[in-house]
N, C-alpha and C. Protein backbone atom coordinates (compact mmCIF):
# COMPACT_ATOMS: atom_id res chain seq x y z
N UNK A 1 96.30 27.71 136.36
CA UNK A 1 95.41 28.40 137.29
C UNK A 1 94.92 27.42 138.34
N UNK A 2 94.76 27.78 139.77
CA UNK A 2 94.38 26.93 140.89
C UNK A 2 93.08 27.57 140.92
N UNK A 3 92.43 26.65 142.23
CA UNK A 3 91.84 27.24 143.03
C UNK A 3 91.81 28.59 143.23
N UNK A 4 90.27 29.51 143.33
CA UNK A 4 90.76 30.76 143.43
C UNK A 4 90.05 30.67 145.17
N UNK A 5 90.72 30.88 145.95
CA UNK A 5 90.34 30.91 147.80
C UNK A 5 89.06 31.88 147.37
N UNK A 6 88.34 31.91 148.70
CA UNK A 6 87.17 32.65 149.33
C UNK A 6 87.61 34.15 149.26
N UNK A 7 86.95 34.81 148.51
CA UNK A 7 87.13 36.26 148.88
C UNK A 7 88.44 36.88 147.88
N UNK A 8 89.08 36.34 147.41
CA UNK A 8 90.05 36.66 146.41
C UNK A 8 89.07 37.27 145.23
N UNK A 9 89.38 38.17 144.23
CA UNK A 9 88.62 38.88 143.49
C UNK A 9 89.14 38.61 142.64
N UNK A 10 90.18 38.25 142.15
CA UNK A 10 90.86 38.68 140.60
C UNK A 10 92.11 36.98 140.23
N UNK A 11 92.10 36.68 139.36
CA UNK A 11 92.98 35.87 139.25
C UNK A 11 93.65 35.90 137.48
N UNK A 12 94.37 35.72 137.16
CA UNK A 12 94.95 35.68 135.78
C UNK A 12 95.37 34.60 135.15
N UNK A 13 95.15 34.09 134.00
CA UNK A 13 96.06 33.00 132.91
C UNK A 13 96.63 33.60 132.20
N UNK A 14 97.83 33.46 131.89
CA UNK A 14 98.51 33.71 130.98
C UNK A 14 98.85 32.27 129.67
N UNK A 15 98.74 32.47 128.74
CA UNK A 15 98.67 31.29 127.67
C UNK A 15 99.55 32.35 126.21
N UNK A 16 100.67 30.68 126.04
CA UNK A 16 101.67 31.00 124.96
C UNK A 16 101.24 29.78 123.96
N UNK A 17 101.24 30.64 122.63
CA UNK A 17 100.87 29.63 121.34
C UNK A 17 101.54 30.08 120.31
N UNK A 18 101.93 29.16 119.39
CA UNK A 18 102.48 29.08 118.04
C UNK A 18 101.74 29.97 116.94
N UNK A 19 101.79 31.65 117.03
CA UNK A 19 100.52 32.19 116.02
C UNK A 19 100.80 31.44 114.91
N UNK A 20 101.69 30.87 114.24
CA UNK A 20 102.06 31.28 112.94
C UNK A 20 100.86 29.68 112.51
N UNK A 21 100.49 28.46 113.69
CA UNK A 21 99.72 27.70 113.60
C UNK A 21 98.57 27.86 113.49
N UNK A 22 98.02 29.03 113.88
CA UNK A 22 96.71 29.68 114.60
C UNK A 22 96.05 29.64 113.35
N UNK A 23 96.79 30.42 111.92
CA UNK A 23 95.90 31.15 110.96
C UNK A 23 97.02 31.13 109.97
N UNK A 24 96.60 30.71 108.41
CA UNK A 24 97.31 30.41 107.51
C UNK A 24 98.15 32.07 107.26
N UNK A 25 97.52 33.24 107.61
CA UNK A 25 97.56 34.56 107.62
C UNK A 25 99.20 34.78 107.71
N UNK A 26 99.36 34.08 108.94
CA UNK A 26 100.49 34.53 109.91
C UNK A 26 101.89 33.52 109.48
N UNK A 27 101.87 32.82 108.37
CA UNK A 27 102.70 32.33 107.94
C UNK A 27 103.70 32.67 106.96
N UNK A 28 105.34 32.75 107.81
CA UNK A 28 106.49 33.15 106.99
C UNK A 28 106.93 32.14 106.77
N UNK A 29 107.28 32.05 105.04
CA UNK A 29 108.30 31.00 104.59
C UNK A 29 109.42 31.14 104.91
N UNK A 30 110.10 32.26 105.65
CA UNK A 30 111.78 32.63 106.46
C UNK A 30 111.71 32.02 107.28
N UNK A 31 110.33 31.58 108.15
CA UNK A 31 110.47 31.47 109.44
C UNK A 31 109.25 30.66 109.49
N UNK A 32 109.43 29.06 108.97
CA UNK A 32 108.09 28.02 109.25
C UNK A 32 107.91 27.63 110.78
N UNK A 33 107.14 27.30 110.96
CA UNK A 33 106.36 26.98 112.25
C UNK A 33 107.13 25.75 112.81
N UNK A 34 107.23 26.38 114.37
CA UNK A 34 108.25 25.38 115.21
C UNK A 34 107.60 24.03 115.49
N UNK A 35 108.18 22.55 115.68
CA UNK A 35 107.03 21.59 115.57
C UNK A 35 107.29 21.21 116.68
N UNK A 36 108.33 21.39 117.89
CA UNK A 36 108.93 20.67 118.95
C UNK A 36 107.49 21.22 119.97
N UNK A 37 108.08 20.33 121.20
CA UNK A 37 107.02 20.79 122.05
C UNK A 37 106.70 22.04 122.45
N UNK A 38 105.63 22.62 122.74
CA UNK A 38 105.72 24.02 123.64
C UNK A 38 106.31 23.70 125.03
N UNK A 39 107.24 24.88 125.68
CA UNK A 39 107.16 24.48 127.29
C UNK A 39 107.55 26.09 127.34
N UNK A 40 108.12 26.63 128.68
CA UNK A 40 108.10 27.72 129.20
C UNK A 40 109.51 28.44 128.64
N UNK A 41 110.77 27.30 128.39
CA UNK A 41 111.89 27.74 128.11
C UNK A 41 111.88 28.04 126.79
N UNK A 42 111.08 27.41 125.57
CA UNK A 42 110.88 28.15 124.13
C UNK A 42 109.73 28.86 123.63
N UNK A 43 109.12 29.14 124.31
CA UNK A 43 107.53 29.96 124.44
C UNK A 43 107.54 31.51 124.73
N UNK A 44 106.31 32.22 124.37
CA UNK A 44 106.44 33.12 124.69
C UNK A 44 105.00 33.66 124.69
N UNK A 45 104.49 34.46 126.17
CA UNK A 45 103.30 34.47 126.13
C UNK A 45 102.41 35.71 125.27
N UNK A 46 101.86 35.00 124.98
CA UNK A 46 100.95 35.59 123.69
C UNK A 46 99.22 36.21 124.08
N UNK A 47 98.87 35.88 125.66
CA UNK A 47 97.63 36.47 125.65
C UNK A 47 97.80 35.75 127.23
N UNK A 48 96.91 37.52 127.79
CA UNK A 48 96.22 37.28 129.20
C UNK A 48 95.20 37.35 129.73
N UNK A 49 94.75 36.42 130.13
CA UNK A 49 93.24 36.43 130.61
C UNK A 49 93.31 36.98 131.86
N UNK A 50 92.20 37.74 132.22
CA UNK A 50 91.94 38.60 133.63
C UNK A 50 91.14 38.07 134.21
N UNK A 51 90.88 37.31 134.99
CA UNK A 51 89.25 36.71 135.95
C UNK A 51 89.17 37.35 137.05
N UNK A 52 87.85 38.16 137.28
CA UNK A 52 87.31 38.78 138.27
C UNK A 52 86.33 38.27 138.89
N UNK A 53 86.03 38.57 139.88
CA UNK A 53 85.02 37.89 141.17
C UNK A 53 84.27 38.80 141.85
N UNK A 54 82.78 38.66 141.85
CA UNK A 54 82.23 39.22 142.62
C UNK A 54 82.27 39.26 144.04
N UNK A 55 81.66 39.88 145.03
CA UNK A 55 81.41 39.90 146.24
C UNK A 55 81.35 37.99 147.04
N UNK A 56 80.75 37.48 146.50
CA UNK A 56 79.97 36.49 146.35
C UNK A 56 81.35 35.22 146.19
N UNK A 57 81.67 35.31 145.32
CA UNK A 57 82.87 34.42 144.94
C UNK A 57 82.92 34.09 143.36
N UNK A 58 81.55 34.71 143.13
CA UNK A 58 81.27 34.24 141.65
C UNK A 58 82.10 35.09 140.38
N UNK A 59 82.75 34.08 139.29
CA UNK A 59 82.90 34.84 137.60
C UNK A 59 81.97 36.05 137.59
N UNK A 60 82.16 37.42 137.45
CA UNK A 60 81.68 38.73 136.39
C UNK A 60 82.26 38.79 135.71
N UNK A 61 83.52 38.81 135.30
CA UNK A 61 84.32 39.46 134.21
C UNK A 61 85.74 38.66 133.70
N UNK A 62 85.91 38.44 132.73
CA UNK A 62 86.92 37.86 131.80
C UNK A 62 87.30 38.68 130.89
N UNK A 63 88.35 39.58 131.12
CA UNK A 63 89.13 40.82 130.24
C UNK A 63 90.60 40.07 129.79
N UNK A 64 90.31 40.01 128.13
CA UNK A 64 91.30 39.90 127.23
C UNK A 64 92.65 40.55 126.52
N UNK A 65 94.04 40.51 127.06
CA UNK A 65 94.81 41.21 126.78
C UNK A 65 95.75 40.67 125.32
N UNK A 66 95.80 40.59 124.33
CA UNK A 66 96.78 40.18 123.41
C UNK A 66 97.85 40.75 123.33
N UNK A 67 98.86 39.91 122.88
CA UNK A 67 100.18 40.91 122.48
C UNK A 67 100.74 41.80 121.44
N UNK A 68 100.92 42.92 121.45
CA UNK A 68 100.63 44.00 120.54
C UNK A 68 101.82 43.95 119.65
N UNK A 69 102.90 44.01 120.14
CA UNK A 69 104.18 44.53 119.68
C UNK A 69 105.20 43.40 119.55
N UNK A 70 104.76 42.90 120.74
CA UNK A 70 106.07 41.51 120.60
C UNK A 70 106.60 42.22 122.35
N UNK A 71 105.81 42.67 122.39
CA UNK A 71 106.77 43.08 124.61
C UNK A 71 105.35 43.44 124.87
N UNK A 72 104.47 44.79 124.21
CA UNK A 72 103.13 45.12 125.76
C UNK A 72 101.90 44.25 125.04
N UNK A 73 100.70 44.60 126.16
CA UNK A 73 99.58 43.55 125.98
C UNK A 73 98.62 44.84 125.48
N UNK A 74 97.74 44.54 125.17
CA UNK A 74 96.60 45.54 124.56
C UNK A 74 95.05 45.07 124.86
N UNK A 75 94.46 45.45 125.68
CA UNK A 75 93.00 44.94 126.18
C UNK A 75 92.52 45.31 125.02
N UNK A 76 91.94 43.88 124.67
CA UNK A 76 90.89 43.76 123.27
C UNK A 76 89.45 43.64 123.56
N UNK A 77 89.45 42.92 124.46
CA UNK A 77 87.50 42.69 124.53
C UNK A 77 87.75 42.26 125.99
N UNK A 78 86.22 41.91 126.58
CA UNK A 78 86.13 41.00 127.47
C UNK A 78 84.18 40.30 127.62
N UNK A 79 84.44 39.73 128.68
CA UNK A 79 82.86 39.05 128.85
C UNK A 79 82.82 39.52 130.17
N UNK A 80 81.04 39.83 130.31
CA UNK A 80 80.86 39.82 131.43
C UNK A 80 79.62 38.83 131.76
N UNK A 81 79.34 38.37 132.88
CA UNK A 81 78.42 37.30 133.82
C UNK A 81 77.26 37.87 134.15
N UNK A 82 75.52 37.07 134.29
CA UNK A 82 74.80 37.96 134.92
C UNK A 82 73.98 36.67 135.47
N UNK A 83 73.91 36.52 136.58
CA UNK A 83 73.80 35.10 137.11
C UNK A 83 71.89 35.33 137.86
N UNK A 84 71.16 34.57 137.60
CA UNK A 84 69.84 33.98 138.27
C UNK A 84 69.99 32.62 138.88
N UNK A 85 69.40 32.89 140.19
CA UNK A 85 69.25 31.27 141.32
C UNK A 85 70.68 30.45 141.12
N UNK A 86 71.49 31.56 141.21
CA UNK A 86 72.93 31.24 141.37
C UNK A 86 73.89 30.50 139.90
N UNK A 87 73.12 31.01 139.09
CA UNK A 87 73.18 30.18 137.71
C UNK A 87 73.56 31.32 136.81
N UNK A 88 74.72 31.07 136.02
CA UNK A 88 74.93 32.42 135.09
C UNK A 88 73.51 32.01 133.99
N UNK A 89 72.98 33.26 133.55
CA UNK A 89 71.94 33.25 133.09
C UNK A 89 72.13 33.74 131.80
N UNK A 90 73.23 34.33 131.54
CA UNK A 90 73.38 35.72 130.75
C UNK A 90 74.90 35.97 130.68
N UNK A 91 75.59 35.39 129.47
CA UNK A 91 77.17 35.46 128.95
C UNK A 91 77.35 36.97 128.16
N UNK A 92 77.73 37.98 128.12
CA UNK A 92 78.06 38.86 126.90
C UNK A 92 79.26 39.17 126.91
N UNK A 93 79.73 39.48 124.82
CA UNK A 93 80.48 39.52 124.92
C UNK A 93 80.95 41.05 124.29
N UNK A 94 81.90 41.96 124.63
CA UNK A 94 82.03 43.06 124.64
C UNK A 94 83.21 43.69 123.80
N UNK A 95 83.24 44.35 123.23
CA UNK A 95 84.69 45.22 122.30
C UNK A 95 85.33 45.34 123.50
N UNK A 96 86.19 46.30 122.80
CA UNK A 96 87.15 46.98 123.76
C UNK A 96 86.60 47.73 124.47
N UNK A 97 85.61 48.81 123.77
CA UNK A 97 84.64 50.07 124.35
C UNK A 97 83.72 49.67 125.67
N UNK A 98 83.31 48.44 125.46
CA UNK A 98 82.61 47.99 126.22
C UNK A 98 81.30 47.55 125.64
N UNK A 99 81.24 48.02 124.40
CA UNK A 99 79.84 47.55 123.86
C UNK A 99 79.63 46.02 123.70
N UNK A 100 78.18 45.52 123.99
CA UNK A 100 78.04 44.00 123.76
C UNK A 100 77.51 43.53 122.15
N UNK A 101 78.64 42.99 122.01
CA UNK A 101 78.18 42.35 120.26
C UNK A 101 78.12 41.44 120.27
N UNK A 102 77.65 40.70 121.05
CA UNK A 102 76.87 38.96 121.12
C UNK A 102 76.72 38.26 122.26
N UNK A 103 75.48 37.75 122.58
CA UNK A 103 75.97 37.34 124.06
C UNK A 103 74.90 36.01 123.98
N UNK A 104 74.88 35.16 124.75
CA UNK A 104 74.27 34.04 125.31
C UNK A 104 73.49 33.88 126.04
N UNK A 105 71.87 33.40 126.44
CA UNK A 105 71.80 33.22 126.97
C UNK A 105 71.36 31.45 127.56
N UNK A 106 71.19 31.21 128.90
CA UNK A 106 70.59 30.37 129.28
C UNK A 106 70.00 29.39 130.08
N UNK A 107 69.29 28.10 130.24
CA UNK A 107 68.45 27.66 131.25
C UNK A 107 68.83 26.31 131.74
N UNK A 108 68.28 26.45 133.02
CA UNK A 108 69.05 25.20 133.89
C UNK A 108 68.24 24.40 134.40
N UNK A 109 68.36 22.74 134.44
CA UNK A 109 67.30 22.19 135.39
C UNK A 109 67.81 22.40 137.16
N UNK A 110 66.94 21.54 137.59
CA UNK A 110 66.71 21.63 139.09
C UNK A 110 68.42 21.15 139.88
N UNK A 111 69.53 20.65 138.88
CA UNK A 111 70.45 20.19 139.72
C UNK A 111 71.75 21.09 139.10
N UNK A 112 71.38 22.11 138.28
CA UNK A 112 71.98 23.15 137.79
C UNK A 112 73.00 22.85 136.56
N UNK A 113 72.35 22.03 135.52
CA UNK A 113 72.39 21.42 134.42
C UNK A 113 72.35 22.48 133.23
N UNK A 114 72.83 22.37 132.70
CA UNK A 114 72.41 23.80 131.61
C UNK A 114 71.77 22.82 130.72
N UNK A 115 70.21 23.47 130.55
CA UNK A 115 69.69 22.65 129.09
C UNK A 115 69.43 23.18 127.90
N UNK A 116 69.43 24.71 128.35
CA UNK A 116 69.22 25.13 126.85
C UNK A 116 70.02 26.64 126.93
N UNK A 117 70.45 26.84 125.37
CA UNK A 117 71.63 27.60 125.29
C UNK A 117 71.10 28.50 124.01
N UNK A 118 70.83 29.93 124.34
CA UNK A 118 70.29 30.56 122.62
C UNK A 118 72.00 31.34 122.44
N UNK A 119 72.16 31.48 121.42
CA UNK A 119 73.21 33.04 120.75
C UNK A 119 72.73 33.60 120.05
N UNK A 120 72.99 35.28 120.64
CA UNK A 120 72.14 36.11 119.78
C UNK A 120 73.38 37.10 119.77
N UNK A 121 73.12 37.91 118.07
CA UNK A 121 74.34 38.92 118.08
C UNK A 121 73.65 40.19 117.45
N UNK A 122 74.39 41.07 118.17
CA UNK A 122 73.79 42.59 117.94
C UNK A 122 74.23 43.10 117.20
N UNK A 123 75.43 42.65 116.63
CA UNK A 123 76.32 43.51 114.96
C UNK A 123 75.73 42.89 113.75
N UNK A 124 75.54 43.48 112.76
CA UNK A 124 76.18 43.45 111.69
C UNK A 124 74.41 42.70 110.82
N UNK A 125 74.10 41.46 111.70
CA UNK A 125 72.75 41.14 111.28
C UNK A 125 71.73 41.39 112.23
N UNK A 126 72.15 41.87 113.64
CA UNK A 126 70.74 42.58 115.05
C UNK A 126 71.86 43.43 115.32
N UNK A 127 70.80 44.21 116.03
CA UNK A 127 71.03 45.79 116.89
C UNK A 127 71.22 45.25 118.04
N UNK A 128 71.46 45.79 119.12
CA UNK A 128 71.64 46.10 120.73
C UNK A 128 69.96 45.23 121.49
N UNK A 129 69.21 46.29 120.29
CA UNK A 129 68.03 46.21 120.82
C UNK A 129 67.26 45.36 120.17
N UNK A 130 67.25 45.16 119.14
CA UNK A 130 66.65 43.85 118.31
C UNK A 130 67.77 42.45 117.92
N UNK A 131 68.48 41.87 118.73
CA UNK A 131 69.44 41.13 118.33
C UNK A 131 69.35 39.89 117.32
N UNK A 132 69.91 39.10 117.12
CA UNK A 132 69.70 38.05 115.89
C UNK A 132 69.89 37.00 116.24
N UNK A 133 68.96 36.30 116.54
CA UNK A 133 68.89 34.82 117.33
C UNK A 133 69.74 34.11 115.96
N UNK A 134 71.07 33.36 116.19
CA UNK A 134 71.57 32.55 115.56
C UNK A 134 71.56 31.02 115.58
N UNK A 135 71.35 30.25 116.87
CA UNK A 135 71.09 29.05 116.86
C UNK A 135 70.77 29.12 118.33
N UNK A 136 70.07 27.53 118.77
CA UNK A 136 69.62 27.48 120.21
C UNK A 136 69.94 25.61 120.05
N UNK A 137 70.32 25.79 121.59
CA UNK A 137 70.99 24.38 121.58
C UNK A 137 70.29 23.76 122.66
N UNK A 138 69.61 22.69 122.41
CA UNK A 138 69.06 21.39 123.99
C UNK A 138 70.30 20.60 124.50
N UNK A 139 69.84 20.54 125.93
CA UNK A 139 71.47 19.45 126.15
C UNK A 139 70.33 18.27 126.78
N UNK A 140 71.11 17.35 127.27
CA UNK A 140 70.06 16.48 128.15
C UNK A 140 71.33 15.45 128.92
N UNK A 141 71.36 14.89 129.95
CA UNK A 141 72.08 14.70 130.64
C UNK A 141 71.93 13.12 131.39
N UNK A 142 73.64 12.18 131.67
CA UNK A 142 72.81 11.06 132.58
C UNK A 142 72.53 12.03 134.12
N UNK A 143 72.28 10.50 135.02
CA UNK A 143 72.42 10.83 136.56
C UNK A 143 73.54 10.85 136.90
N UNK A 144 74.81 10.63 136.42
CA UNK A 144 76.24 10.43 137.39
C UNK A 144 76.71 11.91 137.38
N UNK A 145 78.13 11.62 138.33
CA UNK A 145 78.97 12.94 138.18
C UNK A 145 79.80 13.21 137.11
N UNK A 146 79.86 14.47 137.16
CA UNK A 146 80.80 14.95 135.94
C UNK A 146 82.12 15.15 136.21
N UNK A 147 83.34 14.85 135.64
CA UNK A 147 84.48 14.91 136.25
C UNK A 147 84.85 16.28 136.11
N UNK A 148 84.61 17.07 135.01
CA UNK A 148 85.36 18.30 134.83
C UNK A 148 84.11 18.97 135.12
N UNK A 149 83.57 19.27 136.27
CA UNK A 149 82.87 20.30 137.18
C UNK A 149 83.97 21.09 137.74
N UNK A 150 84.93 20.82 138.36
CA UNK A 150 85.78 21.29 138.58
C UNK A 150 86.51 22.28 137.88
N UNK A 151 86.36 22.22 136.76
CA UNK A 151 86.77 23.83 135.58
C UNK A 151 86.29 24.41 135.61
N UNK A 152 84.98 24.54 136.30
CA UNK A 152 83.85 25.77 136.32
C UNK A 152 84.81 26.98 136.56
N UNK A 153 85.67 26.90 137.53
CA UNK A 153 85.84 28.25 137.92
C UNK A 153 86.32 29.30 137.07
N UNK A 154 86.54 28.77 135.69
CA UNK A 154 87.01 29.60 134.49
C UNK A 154 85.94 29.59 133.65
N UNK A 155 84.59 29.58 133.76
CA UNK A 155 83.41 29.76 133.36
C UNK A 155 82.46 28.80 133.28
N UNK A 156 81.59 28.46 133.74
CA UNK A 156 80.62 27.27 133.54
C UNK A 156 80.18 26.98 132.11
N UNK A 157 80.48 25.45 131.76
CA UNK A 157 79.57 25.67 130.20
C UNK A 157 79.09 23.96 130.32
N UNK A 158 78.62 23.72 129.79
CA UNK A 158 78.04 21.92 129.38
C UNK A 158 78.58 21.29 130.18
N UNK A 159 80.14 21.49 129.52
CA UNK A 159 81.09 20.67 130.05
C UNK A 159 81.20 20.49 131.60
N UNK A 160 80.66 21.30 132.51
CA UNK A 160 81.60 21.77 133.76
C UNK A 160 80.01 21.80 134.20
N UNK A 161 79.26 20.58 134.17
CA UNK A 161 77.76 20.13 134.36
C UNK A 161 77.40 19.83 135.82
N UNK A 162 76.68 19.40 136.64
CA UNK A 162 76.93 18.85 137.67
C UNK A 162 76.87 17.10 136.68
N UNK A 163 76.24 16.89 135.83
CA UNK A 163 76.18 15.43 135.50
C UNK A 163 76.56 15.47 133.75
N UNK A 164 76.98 14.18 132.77
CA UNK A 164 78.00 14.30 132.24
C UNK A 164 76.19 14.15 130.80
N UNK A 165 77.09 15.70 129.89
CA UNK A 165 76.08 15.58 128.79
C UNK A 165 75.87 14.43 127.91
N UNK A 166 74.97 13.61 127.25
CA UNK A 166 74.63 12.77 126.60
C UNK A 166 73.88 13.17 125.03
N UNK A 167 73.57 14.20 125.20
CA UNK A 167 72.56 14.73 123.95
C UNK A 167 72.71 16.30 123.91
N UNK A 168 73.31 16.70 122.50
CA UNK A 168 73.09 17.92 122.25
C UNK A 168 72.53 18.27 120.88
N UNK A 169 71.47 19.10 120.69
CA UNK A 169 70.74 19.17 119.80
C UNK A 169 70.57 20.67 119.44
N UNK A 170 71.09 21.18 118.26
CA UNK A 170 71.23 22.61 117.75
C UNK A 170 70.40 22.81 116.21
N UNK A 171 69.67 24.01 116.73
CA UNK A 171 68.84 24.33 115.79
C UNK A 171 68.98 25.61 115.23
N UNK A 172 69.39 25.61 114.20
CA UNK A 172 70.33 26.89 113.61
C UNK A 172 69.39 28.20 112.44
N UNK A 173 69.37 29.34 112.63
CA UNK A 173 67.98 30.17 112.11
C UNK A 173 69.00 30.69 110.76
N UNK A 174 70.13 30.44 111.08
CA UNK A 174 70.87 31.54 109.95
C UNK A 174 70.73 30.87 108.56
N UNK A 175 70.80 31.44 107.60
CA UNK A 175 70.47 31.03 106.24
C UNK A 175 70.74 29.34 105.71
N UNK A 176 72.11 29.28 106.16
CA UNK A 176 71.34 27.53 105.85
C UNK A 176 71.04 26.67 107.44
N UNK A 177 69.42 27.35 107.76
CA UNK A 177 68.91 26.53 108.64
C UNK A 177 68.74 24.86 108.04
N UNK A 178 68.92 24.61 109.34
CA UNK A 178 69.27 23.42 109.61
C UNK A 178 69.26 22.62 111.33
N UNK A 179 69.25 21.58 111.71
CA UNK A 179 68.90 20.82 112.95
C UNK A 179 69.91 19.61 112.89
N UNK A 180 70.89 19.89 114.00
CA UNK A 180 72.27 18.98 113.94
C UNK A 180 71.97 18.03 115.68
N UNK A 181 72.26 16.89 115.54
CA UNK A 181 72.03 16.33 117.13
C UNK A 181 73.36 15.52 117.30
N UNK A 182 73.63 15.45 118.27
CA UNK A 182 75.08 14.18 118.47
C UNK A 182 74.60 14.06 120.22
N UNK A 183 75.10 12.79 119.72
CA UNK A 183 74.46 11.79 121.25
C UNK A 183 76.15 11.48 121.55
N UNK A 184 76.42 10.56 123.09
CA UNK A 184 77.48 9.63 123.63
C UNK A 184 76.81 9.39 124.84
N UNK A 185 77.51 7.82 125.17
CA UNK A 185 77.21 7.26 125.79
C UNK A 185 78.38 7.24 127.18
N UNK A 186 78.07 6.70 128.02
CA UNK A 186 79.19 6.70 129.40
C UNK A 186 79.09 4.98 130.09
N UNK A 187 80.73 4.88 130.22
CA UNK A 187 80.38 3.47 131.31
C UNK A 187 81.06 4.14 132.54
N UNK A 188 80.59 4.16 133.45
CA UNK A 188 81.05 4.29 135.08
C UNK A 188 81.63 3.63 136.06
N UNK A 189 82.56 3.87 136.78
CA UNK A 189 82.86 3.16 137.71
C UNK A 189 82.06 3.55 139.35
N UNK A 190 82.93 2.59 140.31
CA UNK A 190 81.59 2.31 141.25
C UNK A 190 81.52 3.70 142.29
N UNK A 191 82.06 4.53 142.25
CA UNK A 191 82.01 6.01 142.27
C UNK A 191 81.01 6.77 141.73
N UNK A 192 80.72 6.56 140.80
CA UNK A 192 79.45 7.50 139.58
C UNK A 192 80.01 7.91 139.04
N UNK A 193 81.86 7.91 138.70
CA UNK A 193 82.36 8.60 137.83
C UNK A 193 82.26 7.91 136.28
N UNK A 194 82.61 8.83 135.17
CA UNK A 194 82.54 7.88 133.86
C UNK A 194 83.51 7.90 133.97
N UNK A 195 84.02 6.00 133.53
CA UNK A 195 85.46 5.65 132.46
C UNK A 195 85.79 5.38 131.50
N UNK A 196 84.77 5.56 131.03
CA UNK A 196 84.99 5.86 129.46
C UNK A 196 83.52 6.18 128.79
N UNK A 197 84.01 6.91 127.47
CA UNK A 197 83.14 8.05 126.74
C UNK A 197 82.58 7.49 124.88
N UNK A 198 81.97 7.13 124.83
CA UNK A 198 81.50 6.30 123.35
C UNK A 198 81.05 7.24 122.98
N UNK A 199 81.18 7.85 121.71
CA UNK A 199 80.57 8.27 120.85
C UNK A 199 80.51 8.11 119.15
N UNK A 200 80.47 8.47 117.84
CA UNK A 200 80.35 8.14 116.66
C UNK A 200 81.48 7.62 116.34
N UNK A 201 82.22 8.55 116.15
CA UNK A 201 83.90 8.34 116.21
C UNK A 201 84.86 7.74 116.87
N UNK A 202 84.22 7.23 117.82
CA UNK A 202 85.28 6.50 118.66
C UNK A 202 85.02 6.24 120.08
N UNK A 203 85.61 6.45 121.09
CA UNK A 203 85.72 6.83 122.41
C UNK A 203 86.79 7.03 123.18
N UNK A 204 86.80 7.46 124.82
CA UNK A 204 87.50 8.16 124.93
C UNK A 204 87.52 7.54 126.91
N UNK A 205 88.83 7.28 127.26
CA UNK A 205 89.10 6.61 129.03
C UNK A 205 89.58 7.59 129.62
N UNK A 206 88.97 7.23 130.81
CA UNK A 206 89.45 8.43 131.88
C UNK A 206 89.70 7.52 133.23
N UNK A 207 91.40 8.11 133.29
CA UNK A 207 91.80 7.54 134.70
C UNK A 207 91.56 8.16 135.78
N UNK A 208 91.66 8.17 137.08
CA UNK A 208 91.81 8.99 138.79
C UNK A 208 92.99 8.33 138.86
């Protein structure tokens, strides 16, 4: 997926994957799982994403097509966008029918940072109207730039920051509540970009 130009409304991904990797479910001993690379000449696409655009230029809608049969696609769900001070404010996510059975919301500082993130779901443990706060997440952020801002256009999340996250901290209501935090650190080059990414496990370089 590129760039979507000014005024264009609609754009699509199409994405091919190995089900039989996906989910122990989908595994035939006639037919074990291919290990060579994926590319376009042994692949076969398995799901289409729909991206729609408002007036504006902005994400409303992300409609999910899977593959039904092995040839047509079958719209399964989608999300829709509900944006404040130019900031999606409000993620949901929808059946097929259109009903919303879980959605997101959340808050931004002054340089359009997302700092805090609730999920709440309306099936099964909340209603529509009384939903079920499941966890709420703090982010906190340095001053530099973020390199993958640039993915926004397939939905804004942490990642796709104006500046690169350092602290995320999740506080979880569902039965085994609990309070999880993970920190990383950044070294920069003389750009403000980071080149590399420290965290518990290891770290991680990034070339231009």
């Amino acid at each position: 997926m590129g760039f979507l130009p000014y005024g264009k409304v609609e754009n699509k991904v199409e994405t091919a994957f190995n089900i039989s990797l996906v989910s122990s479910s989908y595994f035939d001993p006639n037919n074990p799982p291919k290990t060579e690379i994926m590319t376009a000449a042994n692949s076969t696409i398995n799901m289409i994403n729909t991206f729609k655009y408002d007036s504006q230029g902005r994400l409303s809608k992300i409609e999910n097509h899977t593959q039904k049969d092995g040839k047509n696609f079958e719209f399964t769900s989608f999300r829709s966008y509900e944006y404040e001070k130019g900031n999606i404010c409000r993620e949901n996510l929808h059946d097929e029918k259109g009903n919303i059975t879980q959605f997101y919301e959340y808050n931004y500082d002054e340089k359009g940072n997302r700092i805090k993130e609730r999920y709440k779901v309306c099936i099964f443990d909340g209603t529509p109207s009384d939903p079920k706060l499941y966890y709420e997440t703090t982010y906190k952020y340095d001053n530099y730039k973020n390199p993958y801002q640039i993915l926004a256009i397939a939905g804004p999340t942490f990642y796709t920051s104006a500046n690169n996250m350092i602290e995320m901290k999740t506080v979880w209501y569902t039965d085994d509540s609990r309070t999880e935090t993970a920190k990383q650190s950044f070294v920069y080059n003389d750009n403000g970009y980071p080149v590399k990414m420290k965290y518990d496990d290891g770290e991680e370089e990034y070339n231009y």
